[in-house]
PDB file of N, CA and C in Angstrom:
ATOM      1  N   UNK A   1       9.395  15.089  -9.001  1.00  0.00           N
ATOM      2  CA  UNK A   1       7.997  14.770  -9.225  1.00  0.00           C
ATOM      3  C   UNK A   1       7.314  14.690  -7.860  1.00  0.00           C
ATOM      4  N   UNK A   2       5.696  15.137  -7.625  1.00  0.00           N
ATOM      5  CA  UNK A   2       5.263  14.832  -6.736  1.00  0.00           C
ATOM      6  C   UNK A   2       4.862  13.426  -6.195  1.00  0.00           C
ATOM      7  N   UNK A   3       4.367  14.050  -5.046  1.00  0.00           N
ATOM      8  CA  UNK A   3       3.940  12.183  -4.702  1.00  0.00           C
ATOM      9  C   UNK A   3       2.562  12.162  -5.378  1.00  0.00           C
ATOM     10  N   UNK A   4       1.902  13.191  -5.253  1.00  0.00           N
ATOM     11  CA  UNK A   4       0.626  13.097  -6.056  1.00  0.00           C
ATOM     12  C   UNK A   4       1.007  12.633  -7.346  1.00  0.00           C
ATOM     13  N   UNK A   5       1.321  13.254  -8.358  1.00  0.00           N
ATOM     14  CA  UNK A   5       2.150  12.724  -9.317  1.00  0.00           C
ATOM     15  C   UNK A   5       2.104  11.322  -9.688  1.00  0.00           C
ATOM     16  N   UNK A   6       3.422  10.803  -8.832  1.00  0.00           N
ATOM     17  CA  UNK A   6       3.701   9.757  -8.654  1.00  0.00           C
ATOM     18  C   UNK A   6       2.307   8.933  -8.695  1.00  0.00           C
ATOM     19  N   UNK A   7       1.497   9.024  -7.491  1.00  0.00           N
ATOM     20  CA  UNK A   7       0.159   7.995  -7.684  1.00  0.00           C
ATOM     21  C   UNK A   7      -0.788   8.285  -8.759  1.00  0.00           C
ATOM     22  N   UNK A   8      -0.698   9.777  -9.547  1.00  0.00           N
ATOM     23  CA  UNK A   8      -1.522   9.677 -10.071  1.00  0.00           C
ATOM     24  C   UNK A   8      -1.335   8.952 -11.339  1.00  0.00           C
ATOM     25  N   UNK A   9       0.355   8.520 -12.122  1.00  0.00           N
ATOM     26  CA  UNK A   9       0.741   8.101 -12.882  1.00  0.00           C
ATOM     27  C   UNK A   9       0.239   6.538 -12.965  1.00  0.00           C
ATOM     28  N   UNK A  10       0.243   6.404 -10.957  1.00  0.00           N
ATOM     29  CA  UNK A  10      -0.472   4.409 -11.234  1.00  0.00           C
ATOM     30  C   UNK A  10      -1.628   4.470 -11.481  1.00  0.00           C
ATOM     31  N   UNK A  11      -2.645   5.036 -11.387  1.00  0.00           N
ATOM     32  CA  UNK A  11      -4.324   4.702 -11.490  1.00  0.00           C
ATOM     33  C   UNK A  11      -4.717   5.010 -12.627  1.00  0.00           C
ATOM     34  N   UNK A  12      -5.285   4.119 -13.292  1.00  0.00           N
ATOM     35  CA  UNK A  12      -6.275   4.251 -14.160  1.00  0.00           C
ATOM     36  C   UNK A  12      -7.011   5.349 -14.587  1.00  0.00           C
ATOM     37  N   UNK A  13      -8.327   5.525 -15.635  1.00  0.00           N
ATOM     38  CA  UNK A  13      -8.601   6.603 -15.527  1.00  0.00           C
ATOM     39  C   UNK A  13      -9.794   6.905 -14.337  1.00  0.00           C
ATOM     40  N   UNK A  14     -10.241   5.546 -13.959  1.00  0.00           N
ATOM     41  CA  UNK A  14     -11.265   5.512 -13.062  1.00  0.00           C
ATOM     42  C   UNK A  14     -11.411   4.860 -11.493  1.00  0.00           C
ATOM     43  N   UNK A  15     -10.152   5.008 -11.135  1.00  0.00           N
ATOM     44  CA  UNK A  15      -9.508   4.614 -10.546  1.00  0.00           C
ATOM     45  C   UNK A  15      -9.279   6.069  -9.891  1.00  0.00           C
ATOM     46  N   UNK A  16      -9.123   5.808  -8.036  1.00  0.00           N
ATOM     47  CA  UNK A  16      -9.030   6.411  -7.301  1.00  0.00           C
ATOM     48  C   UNK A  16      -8.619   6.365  -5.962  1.00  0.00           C
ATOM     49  N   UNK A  17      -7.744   6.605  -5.274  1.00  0.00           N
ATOM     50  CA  UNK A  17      -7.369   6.674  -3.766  1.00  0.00           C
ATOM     51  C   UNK A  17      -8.494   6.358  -2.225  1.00  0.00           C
ATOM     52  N   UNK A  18      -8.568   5.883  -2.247  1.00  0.00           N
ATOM     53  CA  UNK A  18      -9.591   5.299  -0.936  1.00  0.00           C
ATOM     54  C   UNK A  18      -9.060   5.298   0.232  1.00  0.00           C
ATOM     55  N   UNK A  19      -7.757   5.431   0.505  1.00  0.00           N
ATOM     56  CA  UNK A  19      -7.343   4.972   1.735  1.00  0.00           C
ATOM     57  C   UNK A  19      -5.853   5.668   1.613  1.00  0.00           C
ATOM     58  N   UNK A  20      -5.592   5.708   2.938  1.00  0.00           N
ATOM     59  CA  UNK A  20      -3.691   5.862   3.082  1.00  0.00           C
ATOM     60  C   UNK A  20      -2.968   5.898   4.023  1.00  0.00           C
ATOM     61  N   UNK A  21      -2.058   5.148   4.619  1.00  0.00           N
ATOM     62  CA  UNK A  21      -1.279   5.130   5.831  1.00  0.00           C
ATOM     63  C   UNK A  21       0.315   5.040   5.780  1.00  0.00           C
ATOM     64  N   UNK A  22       0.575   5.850   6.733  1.00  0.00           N
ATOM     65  CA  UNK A  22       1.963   5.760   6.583  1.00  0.00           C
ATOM     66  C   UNK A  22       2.594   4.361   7.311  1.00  0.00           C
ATOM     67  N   UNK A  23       3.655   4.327   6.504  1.00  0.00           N
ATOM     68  CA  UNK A  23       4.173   2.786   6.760  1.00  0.00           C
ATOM     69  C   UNK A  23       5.626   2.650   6.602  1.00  0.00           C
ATOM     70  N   UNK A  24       6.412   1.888   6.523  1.00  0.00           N
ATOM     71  CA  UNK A  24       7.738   1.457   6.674  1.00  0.00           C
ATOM     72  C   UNK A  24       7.701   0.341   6.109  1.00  0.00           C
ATOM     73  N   UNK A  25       8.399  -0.203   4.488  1.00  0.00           N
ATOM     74  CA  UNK A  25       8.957  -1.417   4.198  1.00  0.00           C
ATOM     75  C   UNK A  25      10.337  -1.695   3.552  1.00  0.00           C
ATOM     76  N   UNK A  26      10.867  -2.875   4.459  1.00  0.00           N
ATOM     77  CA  UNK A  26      12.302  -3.104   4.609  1.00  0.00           C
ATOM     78  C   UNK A  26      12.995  -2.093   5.036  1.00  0.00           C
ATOM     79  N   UNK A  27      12.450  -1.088   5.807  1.00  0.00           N
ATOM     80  CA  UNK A  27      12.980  -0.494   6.478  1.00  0.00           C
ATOM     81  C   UNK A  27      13.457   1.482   5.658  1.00  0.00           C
ATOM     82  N   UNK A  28      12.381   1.537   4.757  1.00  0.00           N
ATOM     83  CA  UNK A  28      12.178   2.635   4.003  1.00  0.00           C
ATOM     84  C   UNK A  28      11.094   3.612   4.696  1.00  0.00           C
ATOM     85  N   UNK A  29      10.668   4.776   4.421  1.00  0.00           N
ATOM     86  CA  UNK A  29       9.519   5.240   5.114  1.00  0.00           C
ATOM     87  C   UNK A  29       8.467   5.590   3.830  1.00  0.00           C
ATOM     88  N   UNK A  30       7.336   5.180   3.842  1.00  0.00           N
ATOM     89  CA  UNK A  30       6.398   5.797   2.585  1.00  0.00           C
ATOM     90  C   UNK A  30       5.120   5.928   3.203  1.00  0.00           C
ATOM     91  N   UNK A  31       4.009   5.993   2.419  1.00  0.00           N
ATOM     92  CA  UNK A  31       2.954   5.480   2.569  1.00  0.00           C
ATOM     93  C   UNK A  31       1.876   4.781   1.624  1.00  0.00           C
ATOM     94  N   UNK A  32       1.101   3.686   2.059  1.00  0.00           N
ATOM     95  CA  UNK A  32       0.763   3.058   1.726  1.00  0.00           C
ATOM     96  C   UNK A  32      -0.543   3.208   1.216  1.00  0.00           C
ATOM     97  N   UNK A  33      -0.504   3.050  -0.037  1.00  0.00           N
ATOM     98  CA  UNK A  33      -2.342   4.126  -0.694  1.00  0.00           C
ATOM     99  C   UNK A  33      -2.950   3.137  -1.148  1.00  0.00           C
ATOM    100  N   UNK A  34      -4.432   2.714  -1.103  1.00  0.00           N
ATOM    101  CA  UNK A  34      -5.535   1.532  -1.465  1.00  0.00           C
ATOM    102  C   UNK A  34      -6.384   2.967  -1.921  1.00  0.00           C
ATOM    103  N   UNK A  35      -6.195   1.672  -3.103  1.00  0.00           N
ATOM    104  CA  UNK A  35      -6.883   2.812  -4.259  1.00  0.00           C
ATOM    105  C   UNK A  35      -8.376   1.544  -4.454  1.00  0.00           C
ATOM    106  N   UNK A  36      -9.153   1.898  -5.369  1.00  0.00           N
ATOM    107  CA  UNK A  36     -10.378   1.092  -5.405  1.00  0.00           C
ATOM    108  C   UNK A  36      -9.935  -0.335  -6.326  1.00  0.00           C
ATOM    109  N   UNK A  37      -8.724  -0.399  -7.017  1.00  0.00           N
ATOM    110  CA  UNK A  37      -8.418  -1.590  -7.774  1.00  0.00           C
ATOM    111  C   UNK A  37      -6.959  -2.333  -7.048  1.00  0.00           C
ATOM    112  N   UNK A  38      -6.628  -1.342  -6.322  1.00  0.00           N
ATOM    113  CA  UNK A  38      -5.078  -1.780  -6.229  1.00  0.00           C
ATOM    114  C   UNK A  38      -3.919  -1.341  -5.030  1.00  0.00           C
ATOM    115  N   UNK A  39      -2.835  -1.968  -4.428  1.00  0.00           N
ATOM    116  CA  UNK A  39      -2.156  -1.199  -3.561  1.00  0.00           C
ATOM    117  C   UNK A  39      -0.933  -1.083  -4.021  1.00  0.00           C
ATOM    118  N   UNK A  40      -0.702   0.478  -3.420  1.00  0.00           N
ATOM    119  CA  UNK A  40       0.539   1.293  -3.850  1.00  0.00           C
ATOM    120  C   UNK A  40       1.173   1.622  -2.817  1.00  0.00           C
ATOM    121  N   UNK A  41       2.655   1.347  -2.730  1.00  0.00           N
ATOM    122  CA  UNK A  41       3.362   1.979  -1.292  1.00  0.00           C
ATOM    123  C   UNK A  41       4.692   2.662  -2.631  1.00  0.00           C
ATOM    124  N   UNK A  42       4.487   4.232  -1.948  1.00  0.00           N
ATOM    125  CA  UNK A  42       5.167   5.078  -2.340  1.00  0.00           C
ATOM    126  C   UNK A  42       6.249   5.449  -1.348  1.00  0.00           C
ATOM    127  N   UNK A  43       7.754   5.439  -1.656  1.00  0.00           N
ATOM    128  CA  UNK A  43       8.356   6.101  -0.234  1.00  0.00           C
ATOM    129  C   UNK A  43       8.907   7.641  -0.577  1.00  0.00           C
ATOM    130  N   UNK A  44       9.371   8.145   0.376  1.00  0.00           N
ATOM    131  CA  UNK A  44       9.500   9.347   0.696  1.00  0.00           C
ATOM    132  C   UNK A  44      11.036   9.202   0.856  1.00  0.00           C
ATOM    133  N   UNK A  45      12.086  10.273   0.085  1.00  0.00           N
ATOM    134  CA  UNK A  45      13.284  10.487   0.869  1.00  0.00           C
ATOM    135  C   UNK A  45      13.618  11.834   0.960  1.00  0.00           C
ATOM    136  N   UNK A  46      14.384  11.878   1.405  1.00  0.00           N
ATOM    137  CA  UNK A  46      15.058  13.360   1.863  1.00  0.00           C
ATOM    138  C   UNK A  46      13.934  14.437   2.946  1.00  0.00           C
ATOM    139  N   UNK A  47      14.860  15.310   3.130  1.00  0.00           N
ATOM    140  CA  UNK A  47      14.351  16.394   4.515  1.00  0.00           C
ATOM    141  C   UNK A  47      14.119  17.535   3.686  1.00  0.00           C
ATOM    142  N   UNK A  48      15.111  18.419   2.994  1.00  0.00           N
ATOM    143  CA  UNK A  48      14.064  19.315   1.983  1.00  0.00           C
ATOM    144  C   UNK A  48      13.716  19.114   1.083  1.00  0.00           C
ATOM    145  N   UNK A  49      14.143  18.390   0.349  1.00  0.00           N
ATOM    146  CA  UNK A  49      14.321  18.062  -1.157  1.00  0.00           C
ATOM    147  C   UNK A  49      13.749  16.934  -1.260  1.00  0.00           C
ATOM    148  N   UNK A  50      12.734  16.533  -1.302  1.00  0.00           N
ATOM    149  CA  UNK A  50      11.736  15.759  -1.628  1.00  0.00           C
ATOM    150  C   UNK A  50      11.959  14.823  -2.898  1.00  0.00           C
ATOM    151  N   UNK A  51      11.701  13.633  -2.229  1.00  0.00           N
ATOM    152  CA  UNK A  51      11.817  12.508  -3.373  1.00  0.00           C
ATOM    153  C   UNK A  51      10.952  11.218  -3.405  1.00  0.00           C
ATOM    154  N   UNK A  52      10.186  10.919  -4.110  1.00  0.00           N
ATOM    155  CA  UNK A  52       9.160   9.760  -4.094  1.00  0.00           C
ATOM    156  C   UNK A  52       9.740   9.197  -5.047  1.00  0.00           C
ATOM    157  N   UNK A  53       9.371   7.958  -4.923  1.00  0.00           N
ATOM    158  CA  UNK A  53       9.776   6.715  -5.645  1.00  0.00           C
ATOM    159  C   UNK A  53       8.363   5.138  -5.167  1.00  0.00           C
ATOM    160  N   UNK A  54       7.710   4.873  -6.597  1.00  0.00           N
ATOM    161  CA  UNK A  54       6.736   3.757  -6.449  1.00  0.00           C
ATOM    162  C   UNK A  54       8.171   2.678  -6.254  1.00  0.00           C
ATOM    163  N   UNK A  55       7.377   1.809  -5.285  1.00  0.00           N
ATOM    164  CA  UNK A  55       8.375   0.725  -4.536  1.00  0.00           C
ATOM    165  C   UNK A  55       7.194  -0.206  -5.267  1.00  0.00           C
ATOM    166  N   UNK A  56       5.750   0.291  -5.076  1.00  0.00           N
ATOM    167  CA  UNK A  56       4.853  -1.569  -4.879  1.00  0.00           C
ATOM    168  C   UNK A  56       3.664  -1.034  -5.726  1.00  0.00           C
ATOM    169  N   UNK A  57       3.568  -1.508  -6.710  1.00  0.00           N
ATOM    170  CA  UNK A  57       1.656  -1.019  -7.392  1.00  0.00           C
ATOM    171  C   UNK A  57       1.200  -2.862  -7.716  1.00  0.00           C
ATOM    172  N   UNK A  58       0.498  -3.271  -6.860  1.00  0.00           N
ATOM    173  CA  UNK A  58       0.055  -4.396  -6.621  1.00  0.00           C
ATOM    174  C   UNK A  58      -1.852  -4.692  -6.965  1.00  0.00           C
ATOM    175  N   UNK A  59      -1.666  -5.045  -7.913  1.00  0.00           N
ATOM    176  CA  UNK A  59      -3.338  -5.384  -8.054  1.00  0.00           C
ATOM    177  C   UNK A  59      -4.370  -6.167  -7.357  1.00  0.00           C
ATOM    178  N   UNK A  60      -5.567  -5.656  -6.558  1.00  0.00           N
ATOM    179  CA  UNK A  60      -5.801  -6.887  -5.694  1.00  0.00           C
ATOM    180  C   UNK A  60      -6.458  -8.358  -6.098  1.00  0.00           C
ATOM    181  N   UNK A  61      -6.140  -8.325  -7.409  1.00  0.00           N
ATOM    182  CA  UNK A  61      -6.437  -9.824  -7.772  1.00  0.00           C
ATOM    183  C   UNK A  61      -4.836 -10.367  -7.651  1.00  0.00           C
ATOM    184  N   UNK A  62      -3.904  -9.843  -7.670  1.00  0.00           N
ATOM    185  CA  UNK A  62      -2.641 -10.484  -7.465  1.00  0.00           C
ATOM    186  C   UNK A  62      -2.091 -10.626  -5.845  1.00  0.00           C
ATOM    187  N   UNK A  63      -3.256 -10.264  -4.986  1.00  0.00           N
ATOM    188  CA  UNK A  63      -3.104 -10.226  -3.447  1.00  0.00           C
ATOM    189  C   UNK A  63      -3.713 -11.807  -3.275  1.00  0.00           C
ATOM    190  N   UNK A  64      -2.140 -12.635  -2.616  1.00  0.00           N
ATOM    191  CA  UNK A  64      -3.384 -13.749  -2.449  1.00  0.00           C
ATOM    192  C   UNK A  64      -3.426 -14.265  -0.673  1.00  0.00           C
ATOM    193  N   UNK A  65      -2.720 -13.202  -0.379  1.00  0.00           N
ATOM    194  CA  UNK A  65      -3.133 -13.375   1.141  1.00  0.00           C
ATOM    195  C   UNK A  65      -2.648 -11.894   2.491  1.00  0.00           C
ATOM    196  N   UNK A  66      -3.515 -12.059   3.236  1.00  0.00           N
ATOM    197  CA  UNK A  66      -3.018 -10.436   4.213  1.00  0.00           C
ATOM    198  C   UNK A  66      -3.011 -11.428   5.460  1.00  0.00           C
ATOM    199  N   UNK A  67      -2.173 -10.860   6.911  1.00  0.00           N
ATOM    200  CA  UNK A  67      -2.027 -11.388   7.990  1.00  0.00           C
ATOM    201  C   UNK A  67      -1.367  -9.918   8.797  1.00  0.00           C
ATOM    202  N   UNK A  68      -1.920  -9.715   9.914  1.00  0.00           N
ATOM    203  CA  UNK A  68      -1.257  -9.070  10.956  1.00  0.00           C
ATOM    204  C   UNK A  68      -0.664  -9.714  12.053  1.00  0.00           C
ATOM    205  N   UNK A  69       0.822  -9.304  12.071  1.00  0.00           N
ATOM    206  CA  UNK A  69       1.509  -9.698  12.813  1.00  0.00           C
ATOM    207  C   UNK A  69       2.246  -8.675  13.699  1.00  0.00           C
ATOM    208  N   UNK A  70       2.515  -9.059  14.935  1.00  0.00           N
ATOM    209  CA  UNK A  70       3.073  -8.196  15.946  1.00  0.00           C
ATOM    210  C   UNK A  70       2.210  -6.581  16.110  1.00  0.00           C
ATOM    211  N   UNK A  71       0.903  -6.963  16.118  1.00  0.00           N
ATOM    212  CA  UNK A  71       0.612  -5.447  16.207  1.00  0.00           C
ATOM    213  C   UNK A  71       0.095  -4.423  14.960  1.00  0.00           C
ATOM    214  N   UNK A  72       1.589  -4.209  14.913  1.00  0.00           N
ATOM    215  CA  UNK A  72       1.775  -3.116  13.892  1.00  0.00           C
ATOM    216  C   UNK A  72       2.122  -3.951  12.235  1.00  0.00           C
ATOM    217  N   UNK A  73       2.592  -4.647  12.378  1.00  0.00           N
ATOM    218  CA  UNK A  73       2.782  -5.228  10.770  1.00  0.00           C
ATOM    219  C   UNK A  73       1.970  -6.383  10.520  1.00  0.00           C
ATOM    220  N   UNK A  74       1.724  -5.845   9.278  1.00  0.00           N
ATOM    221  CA  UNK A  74       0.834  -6.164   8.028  1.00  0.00           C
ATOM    222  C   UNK A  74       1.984  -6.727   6.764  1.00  0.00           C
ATOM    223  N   UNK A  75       1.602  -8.270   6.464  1.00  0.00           N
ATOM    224  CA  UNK A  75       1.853  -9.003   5.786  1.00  0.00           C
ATOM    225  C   UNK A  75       1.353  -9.237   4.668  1.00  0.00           C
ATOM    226  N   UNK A  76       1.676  -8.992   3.540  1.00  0.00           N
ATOM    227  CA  UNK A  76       0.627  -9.067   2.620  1.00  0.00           C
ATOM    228  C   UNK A  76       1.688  -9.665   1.611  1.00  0.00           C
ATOM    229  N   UNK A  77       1.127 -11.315   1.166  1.00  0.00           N
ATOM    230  CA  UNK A  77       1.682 -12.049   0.275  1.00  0.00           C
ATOM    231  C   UNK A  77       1.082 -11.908  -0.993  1.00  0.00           C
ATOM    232  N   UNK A  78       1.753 -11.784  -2.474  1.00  0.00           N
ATOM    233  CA  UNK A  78       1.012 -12.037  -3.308  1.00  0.00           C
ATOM    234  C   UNK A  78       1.063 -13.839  -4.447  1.00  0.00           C
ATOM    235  N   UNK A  79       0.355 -13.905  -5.140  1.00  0.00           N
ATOM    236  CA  UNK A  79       0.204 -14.627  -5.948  1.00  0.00           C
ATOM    237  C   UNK A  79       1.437 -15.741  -6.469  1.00  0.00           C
ATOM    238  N   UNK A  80       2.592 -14.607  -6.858  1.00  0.00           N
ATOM    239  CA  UNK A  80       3.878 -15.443  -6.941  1.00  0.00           C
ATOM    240  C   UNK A  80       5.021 -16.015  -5.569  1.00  0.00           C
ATOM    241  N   UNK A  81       3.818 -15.437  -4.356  1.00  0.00           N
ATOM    242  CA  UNK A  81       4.799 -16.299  -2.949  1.00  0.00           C
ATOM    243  C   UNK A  81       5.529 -14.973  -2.505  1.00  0.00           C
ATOM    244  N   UNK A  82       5.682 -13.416  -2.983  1.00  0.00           N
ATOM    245  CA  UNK A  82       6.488 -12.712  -2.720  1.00  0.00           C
ATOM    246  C   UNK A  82       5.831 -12.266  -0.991  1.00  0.00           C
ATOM    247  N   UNK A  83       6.273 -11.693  -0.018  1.00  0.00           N
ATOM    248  CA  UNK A  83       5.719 -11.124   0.674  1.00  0.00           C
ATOM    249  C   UNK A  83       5.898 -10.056   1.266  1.00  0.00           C
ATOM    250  N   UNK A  84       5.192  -8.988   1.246  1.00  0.00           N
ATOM    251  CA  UNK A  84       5.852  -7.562   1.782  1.00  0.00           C
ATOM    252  C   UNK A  84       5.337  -7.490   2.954  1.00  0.00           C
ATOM    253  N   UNK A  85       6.225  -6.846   4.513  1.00  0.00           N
ATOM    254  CA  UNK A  85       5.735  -6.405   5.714  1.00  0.00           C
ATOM    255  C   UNK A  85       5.993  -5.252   5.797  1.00  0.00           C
ATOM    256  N   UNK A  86       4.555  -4.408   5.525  1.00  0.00           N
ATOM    257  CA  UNK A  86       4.555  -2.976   6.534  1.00  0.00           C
ATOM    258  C   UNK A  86       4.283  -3.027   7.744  1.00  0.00           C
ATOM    259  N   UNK A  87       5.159  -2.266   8.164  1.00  0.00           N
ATOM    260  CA  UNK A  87       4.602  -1.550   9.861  1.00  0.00           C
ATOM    261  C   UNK A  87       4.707  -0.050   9.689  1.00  0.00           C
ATOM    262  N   UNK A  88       3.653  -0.020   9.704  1.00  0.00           N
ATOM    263  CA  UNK A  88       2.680   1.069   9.980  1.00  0.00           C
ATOM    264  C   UNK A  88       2.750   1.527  11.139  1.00  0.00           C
ATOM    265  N   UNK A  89       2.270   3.048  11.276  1.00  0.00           N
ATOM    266  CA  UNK A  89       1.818   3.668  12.809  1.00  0.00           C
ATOM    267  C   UNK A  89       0.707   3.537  13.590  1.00  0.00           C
ATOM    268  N   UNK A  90      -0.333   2.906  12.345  1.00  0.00           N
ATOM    269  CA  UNK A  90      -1.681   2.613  12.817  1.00  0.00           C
ATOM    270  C   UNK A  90      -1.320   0.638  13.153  1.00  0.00           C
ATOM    271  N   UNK A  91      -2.379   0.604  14.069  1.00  0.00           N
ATOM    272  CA  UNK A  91      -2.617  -1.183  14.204  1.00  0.00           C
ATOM    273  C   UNK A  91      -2.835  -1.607  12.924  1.00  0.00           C
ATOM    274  N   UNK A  92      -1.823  -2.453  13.116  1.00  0.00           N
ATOM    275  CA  UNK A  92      -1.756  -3.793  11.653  1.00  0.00           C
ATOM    276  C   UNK A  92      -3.280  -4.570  11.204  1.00  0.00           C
ATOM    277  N   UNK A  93      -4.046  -4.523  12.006  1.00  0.00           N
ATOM    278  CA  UNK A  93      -5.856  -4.456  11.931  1.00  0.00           C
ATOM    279  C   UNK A  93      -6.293  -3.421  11.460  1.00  0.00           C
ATOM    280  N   UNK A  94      -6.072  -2.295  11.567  1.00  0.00           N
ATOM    281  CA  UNK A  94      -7.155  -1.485  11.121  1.00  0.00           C
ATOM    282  C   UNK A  94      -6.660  -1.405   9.624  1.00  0.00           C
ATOM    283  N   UNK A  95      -5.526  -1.215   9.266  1.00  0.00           N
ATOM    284  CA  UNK A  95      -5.085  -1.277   7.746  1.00  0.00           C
ATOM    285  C   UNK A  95      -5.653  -2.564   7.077  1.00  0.00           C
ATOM    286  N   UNK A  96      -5.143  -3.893   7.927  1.00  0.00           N
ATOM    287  CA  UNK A  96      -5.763  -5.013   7.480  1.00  0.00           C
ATOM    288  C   UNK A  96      -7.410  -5.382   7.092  1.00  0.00           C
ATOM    289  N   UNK A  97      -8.133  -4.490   8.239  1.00  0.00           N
ATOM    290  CA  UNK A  97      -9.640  -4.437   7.887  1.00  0.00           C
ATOM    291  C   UNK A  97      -9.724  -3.331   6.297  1.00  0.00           C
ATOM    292  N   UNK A  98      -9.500  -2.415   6.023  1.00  0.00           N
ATOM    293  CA  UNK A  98      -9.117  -1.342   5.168  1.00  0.00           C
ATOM    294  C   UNK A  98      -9.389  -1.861   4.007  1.00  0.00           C
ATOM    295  N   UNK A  99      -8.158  -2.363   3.681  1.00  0.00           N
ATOM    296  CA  UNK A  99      -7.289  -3.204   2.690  1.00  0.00           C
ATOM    297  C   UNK A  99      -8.474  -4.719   1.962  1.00  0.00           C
ATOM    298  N   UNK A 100      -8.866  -5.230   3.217  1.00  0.00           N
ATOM    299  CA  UNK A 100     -10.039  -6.365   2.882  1.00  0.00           C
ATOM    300  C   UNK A 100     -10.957  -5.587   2.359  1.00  0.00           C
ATOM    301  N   UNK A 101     -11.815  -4.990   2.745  1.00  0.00           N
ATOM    302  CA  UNK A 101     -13.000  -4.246   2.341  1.00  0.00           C
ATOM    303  C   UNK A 101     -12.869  -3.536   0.886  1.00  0.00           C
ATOM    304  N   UNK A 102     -11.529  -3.033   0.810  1.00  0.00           N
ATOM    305  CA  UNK A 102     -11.536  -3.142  -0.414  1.00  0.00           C
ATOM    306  C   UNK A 102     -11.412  -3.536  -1.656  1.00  0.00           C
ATOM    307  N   UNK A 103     -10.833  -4.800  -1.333  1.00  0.00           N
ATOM    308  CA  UNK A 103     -10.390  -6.378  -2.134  1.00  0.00           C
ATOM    309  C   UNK A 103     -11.782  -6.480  -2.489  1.00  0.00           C
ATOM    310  N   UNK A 104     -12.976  -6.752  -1.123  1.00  0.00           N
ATOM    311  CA  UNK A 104     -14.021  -7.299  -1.671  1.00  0.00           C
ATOM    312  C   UNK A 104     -14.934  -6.425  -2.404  1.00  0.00           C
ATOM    313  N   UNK A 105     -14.786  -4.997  -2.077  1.00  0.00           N
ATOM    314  CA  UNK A 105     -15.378  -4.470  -3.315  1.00  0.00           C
ATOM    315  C   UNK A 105     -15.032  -4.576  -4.529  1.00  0.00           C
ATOM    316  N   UNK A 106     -13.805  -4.709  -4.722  1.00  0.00           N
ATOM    317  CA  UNK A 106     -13.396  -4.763  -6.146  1.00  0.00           C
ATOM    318  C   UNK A 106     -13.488  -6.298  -6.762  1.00  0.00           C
ATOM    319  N   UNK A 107     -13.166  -7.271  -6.075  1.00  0.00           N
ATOM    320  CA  UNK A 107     -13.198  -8.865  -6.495  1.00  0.00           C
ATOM    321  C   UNK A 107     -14.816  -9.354  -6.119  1.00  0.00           C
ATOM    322  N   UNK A 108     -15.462  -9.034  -4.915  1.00  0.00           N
ATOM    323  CA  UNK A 108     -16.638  -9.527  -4.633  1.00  0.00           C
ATOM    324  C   UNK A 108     -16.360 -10.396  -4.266  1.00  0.00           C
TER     325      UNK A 108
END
């Protein structure tokens, strides 16, 4: 299956991709897609043979907190205390600004 695929299976019908960075969690490689309701980190395996797999489809009313740490990683706790750290290639800010902006469009 593609990765398109793959994300297009999480979104809604009105629902759409806004954003995307590549990232690393627990030490996997994917990337990380902010869609207008929700975040998705998809990873990537293999060298020809292509393989995606949804790791995270997280709603941002179930986001109940973001923090950048060391730079590059982005902390993002949800609701039940769980917490995932990406590190990303981009600064752990600019995803973190990203990611807010789109919380508050969608929650207000």
């Amino acid at each position: 299956m593609s990765r398109e695929k793959v994300v297009e299976d999480c979104l809604g019908l009105e629902d759409e991709i806004q954003k995307s960075y590549e990232a690393r969690l627990d030490g996997a490689y994917g990337i990380i897609f902010m869609s207008k309701r929700k975040l998705l980190f998809i990873t990537e395996k293999g060298r020809f043979l292509k393989r995606y797999d949804l790791v995270l489809d997280l709603p941002y009313e179930k986001i109940k907190s973001l923090r950048t740490e060391r730079d590059y990683t982005l902390i993002v706790e949800d609701v039940l205390g769980l917490k995932y750290a990406f590190r990303s290639v981009m600064r752990g800010q600019i995803v973190e600004k990203a990611l807010l902006e789109l919380m508050v469009q969608e929650l207000g």
